[in-house]
Structures are given as C-alpha cells and as structure tokens.
PDB file of N, CA and C in Angstrom:
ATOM      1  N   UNK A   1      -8.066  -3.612  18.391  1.00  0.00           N
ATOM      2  CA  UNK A   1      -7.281  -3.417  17.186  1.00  0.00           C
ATOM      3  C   UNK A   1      -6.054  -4.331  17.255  1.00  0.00           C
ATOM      4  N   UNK A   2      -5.493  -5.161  16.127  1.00  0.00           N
ATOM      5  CA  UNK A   2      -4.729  -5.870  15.769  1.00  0.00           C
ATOM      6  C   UNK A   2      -3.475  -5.052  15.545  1.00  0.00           C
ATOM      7  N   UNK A   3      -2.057  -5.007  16.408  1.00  0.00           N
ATOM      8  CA  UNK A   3      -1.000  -4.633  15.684  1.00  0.00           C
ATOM      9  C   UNK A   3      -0.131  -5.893  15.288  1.00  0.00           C
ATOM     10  N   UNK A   4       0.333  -5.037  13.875  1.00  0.00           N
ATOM     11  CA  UNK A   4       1.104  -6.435  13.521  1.00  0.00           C
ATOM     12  C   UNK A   4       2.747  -5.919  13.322  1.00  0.00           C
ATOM     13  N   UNK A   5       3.587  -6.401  13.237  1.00  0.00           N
ATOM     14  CA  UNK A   5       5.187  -5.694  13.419  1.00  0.00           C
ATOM     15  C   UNK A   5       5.334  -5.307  12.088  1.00  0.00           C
ATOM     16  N   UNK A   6       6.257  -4.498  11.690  1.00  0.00           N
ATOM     17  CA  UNK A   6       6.240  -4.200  10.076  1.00  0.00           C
ATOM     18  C   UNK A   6       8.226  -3.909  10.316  1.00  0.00           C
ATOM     19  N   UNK A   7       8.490  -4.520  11.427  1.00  0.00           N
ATOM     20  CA  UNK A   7      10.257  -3.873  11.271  1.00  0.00           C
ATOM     21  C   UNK A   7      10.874  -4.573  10.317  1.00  0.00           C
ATOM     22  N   UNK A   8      10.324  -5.757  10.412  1.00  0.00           N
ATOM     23  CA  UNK A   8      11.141  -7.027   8.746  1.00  0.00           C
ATOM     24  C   UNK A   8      10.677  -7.022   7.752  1.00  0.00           C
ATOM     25  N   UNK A   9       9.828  -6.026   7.588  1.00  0.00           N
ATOM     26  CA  UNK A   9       8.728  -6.621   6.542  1.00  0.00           C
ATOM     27  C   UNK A   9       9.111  -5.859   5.177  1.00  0.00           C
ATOM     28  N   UNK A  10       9.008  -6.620   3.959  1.00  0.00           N
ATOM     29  CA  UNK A  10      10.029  -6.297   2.760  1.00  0.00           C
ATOM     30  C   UNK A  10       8.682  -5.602   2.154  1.00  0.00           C
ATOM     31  N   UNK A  11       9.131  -4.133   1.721  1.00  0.00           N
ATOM     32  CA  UNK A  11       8.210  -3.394   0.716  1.00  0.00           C
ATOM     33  C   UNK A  11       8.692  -3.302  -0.982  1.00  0.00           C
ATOM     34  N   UNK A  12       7.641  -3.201  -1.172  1.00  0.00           N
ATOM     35  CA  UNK A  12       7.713  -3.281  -2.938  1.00  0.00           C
ATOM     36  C   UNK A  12       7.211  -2.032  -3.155  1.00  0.00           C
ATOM     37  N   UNK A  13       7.542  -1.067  -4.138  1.00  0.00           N
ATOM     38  CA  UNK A  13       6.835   0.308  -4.811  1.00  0.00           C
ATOM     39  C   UNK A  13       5.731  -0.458  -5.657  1.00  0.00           C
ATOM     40  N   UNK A  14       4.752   0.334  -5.419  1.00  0.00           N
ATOM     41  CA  UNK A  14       3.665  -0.028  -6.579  1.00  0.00           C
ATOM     42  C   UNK A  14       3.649   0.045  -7.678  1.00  0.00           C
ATOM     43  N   UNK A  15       3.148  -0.505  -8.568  1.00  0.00           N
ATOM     44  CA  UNK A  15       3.847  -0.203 -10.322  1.00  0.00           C
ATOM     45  C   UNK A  15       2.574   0.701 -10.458  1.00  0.00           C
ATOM     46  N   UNK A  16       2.212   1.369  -9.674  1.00  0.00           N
ATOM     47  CA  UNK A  16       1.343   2.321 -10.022  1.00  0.00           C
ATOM     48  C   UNK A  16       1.785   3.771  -9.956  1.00  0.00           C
ATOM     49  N   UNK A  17       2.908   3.691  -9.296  1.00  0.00           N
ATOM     50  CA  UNK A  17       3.825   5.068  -8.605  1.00  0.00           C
ATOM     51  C   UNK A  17       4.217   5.663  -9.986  1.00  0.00           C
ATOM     52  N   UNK A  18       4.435   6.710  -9.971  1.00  0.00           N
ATOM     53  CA  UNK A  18       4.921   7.062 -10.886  1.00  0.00           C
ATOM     54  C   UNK A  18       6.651   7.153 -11.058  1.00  0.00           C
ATOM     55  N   UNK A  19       7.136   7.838 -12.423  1.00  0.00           N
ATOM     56  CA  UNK A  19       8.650   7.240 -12.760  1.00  0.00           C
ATOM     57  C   UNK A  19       9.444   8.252 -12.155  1.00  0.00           C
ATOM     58  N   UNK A  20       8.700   9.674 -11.409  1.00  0.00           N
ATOM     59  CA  UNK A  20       9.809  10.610 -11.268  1.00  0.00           C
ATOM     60  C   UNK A  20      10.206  10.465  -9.244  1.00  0.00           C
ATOM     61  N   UNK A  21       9.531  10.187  -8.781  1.00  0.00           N
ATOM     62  CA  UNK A  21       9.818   9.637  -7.450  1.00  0.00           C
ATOM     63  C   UNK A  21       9.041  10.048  -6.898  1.00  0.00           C
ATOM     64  N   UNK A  22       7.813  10.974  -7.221  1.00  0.00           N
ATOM     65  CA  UNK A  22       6.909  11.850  -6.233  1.00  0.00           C
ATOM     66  C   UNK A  22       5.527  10.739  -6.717  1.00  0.00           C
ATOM     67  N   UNK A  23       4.658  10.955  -5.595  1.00  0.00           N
ATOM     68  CA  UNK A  23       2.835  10.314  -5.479  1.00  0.00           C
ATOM     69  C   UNK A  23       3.734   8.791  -5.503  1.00  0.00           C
ATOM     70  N   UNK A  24       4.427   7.779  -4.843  1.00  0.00           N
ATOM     71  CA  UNK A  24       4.903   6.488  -4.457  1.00  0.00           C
ATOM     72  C   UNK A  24       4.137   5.838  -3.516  1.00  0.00           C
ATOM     73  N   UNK A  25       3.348   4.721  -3.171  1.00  0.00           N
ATOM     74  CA  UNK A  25       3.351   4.142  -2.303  1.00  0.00           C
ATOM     75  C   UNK A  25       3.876   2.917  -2.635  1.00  0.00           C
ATOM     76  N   UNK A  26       4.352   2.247  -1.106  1.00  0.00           N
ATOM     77  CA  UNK A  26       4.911   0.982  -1.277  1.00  0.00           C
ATOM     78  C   UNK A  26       3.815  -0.073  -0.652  1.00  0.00           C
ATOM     79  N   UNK A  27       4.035  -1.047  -0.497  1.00  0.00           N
ATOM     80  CA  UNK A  27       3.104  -2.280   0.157  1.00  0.00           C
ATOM     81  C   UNK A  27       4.138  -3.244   0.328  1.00  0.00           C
ATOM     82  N   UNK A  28       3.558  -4.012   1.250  1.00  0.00           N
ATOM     83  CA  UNK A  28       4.473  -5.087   2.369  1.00  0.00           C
ATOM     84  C   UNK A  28       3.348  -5.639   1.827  1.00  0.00           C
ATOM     85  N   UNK A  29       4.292  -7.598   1.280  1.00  0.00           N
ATOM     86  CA  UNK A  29       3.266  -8.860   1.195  1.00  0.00           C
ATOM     87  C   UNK A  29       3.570  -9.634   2.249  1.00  0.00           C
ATOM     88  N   UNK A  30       3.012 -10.816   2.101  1.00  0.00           N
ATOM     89  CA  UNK A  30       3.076 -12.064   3.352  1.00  0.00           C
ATOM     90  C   UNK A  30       2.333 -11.572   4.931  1.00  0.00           C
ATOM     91  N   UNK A  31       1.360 -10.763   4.742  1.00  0.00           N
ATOM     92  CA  UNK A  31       0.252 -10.570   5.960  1.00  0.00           C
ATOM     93  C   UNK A  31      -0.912 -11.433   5.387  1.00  0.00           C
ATOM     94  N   UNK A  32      -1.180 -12.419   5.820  1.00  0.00           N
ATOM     95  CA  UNK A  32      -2.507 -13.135   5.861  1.00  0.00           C
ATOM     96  C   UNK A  32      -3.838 -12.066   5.838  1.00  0.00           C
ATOM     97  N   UNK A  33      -4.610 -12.210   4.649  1.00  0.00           N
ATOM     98  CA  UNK A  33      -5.572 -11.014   5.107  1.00  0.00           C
ATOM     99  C   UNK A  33      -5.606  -9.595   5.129  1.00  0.00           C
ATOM    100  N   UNK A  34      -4.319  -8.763   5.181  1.00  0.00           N
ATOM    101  CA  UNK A  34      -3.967  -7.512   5.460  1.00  0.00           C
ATOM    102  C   UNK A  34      -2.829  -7.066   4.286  1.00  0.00           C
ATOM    103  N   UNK A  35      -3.142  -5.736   4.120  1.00  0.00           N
ATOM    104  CA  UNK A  35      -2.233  -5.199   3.322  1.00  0.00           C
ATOM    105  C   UNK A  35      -1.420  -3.861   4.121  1.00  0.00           C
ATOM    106  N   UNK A  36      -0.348  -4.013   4.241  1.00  0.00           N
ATOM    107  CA  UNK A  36       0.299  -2.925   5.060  1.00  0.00           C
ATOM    108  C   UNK A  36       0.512  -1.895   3.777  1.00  0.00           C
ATOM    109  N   UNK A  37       0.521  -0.218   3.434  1.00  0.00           N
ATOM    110  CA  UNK A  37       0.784   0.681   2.849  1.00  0.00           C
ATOM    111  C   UNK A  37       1.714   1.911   3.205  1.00  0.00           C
ATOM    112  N   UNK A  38       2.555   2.193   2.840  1.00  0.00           N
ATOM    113  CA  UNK A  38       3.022   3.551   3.111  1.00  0.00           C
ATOM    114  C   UNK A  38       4.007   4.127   2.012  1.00  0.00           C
ATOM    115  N   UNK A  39       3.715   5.737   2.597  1.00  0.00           N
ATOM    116  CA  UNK A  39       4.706   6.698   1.631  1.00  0.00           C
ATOM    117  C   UNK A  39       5.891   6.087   1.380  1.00  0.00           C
ATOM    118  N   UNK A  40       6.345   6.137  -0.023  1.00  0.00           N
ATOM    119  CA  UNK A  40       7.594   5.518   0.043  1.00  0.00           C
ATOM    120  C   UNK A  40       8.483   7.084   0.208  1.00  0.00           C
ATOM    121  N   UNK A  41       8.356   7.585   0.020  1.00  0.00           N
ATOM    122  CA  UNK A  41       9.158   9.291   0.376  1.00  0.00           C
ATOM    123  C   UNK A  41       9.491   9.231   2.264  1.00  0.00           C
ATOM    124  N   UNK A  42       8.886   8.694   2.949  1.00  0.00           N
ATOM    125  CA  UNK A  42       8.667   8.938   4.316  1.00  0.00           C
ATOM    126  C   UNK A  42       9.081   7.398   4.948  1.00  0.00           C
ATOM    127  N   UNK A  43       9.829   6.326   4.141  1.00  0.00           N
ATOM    128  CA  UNK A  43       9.830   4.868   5.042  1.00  0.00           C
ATOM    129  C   UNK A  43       9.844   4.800   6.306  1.00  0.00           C
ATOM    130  N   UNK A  44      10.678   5.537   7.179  1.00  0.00           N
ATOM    131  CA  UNK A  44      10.237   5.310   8.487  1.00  0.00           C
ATOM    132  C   UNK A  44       9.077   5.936   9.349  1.00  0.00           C
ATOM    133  N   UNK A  45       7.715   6.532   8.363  1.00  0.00           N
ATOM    134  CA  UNK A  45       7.149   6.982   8.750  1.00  0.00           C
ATOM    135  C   UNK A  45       5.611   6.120   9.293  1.00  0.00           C
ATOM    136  N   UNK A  46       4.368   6.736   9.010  1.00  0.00           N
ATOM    137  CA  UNK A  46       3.335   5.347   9.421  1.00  0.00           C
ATOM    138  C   UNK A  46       2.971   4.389   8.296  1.00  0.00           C
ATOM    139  N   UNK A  47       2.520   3.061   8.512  1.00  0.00           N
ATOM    140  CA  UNK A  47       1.873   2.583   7.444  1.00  0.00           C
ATOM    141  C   UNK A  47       0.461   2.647   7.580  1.00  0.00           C
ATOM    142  N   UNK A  48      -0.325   2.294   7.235  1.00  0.00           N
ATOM    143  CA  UNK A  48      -1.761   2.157   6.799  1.00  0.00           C
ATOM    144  C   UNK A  48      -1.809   0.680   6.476  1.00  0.00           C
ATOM    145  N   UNK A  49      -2.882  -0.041   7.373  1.00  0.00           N
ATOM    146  CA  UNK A  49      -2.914  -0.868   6.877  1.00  0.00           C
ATOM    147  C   UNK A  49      -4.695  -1.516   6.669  1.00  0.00           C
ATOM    148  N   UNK A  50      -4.790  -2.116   5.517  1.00  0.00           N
ATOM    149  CA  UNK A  50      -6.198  -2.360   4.734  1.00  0.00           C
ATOM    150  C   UNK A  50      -6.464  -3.922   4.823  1.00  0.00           C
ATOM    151  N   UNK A  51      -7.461  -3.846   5.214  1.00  0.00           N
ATOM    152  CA  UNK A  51      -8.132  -5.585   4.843  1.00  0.00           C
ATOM    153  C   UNK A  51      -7.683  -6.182   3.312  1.00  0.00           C
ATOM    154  N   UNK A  52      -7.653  -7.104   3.286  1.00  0.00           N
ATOM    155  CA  UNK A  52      -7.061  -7.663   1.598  1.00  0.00           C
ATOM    156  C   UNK A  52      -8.188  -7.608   0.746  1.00  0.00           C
ATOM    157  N   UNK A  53      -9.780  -7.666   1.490  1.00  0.00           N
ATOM    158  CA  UNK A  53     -10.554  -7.375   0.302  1.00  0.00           C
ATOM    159  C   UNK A  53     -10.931  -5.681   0.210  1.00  0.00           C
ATOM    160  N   UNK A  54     -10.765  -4.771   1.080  1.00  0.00           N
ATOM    161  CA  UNK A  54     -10.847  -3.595   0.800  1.00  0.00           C
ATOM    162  C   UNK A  54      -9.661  -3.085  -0.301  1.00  0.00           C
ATOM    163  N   UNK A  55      -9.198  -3.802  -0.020  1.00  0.00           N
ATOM    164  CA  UNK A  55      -7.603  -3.032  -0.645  1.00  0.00           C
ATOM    165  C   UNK A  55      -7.566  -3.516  -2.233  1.00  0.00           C
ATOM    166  N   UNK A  56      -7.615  -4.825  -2.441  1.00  0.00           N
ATOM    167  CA  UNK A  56      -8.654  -4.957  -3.705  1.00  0.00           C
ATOM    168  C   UNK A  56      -9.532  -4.444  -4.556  1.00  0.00           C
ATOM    169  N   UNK A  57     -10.842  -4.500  -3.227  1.00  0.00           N
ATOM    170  CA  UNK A  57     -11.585  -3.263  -4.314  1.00  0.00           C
ATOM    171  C   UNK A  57     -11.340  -1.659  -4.700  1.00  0.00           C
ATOM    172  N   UNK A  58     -10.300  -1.595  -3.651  1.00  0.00           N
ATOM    173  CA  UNK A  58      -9.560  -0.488  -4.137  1.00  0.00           C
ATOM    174  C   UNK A  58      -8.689  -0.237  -5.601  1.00  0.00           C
ATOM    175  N   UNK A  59      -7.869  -1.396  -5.786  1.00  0.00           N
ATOM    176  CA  UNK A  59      -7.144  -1.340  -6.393  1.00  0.00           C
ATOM    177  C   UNK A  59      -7.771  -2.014  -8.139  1.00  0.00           C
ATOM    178  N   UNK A  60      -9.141  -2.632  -7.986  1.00  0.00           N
ATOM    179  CA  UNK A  60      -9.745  -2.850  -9.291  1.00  0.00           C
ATOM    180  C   UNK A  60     -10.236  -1.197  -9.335  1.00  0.00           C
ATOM    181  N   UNK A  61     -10.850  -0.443  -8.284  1.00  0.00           N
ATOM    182  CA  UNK A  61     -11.598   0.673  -9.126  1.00  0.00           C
ATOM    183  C   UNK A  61     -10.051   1.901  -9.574  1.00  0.00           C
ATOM    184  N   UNK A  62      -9.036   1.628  -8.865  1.00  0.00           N
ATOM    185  CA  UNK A  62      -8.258   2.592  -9.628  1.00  0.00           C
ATOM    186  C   UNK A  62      -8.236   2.065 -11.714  1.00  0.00           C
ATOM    187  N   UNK A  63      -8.121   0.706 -11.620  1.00  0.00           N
ATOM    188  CA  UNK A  63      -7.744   0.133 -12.911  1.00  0.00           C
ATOM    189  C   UNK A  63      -8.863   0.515 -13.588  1.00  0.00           C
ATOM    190  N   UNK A  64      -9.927   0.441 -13.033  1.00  0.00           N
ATOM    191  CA  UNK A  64     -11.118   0.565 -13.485  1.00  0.00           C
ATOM    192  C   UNK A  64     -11.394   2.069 -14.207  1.00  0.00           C
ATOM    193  N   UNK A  65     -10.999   3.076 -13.497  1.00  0.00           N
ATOM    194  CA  UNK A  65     -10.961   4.358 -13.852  1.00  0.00           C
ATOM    195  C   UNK A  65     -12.277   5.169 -13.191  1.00  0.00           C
ATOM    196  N   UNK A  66     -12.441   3.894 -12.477  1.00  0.00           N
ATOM    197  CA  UNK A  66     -13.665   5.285 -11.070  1.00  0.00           C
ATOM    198  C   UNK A  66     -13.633   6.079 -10.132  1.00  0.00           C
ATOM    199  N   UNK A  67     -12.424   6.100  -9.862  1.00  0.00           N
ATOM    200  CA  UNK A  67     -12.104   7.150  -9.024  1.00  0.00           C
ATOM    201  C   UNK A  67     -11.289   8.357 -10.006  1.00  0.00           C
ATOM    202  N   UNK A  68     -12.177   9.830  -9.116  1.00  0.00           N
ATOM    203  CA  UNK A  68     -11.585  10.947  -9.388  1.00  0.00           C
ATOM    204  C   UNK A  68     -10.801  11.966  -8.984  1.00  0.00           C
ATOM    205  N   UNK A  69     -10.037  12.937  -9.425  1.00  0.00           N
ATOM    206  CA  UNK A  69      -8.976  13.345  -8.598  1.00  0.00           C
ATOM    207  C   UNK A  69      -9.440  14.234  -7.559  1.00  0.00           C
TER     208      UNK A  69
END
C-alpha cells in the first residue's frame, strides 16, 4: 500500500455538500492518479483515498442519479 502525506495538502468542500454544514466532504487536488477524501466536520480526522478513475465513476453516477439512499 502506497502512503502519500496529506499535512500540506489544500482541501476544497465539494459543491455537492450541502448549504447547512452537515453530509460535507472535502477533496485534496494535485495527487497524480489519486483522490484524497474526507469529512469536512472531522479535518483532522482520516481521509479516504480513491483511484482517479474510481472516484470518477463515482462521481458521474451520483450526477447521474443511480445511486440510492
């Protein structure tokens, strides 16, 4: 398993989060390949991190509307 450092690494909220501050995740760019994820409620907590094409097809089937709650 690959660790990669995440102490510098600048997060963005998803424009998918919603407006009242609760269900947030953030994502860290500039990983070659990898998408780092985490609670934005919890920052110093773990991230998750996804291959760039998993995380993709993740993120077309949310737009998509195939996933259910």
């Amino acid at each position: 398993m690959r660790r990669i450092d995440l102490s510098l690494a600048t997060w963005r909220k998803s424009s998918y989060s919603n407006s009242d501050g609760g269900e947030c995740i953030e994502v860290s760019d500039g990983h070659p390949a990898l998408v780092p994820v985490r609670d934005s409620k919890d920052p110093n907590g773990p991230a998750l991190i996804f291959e760039a094409a998993a995380w993709s097809a993740f993120v077309s089937a949310v737009k998509a509307g195939e996933l259910t709650a």
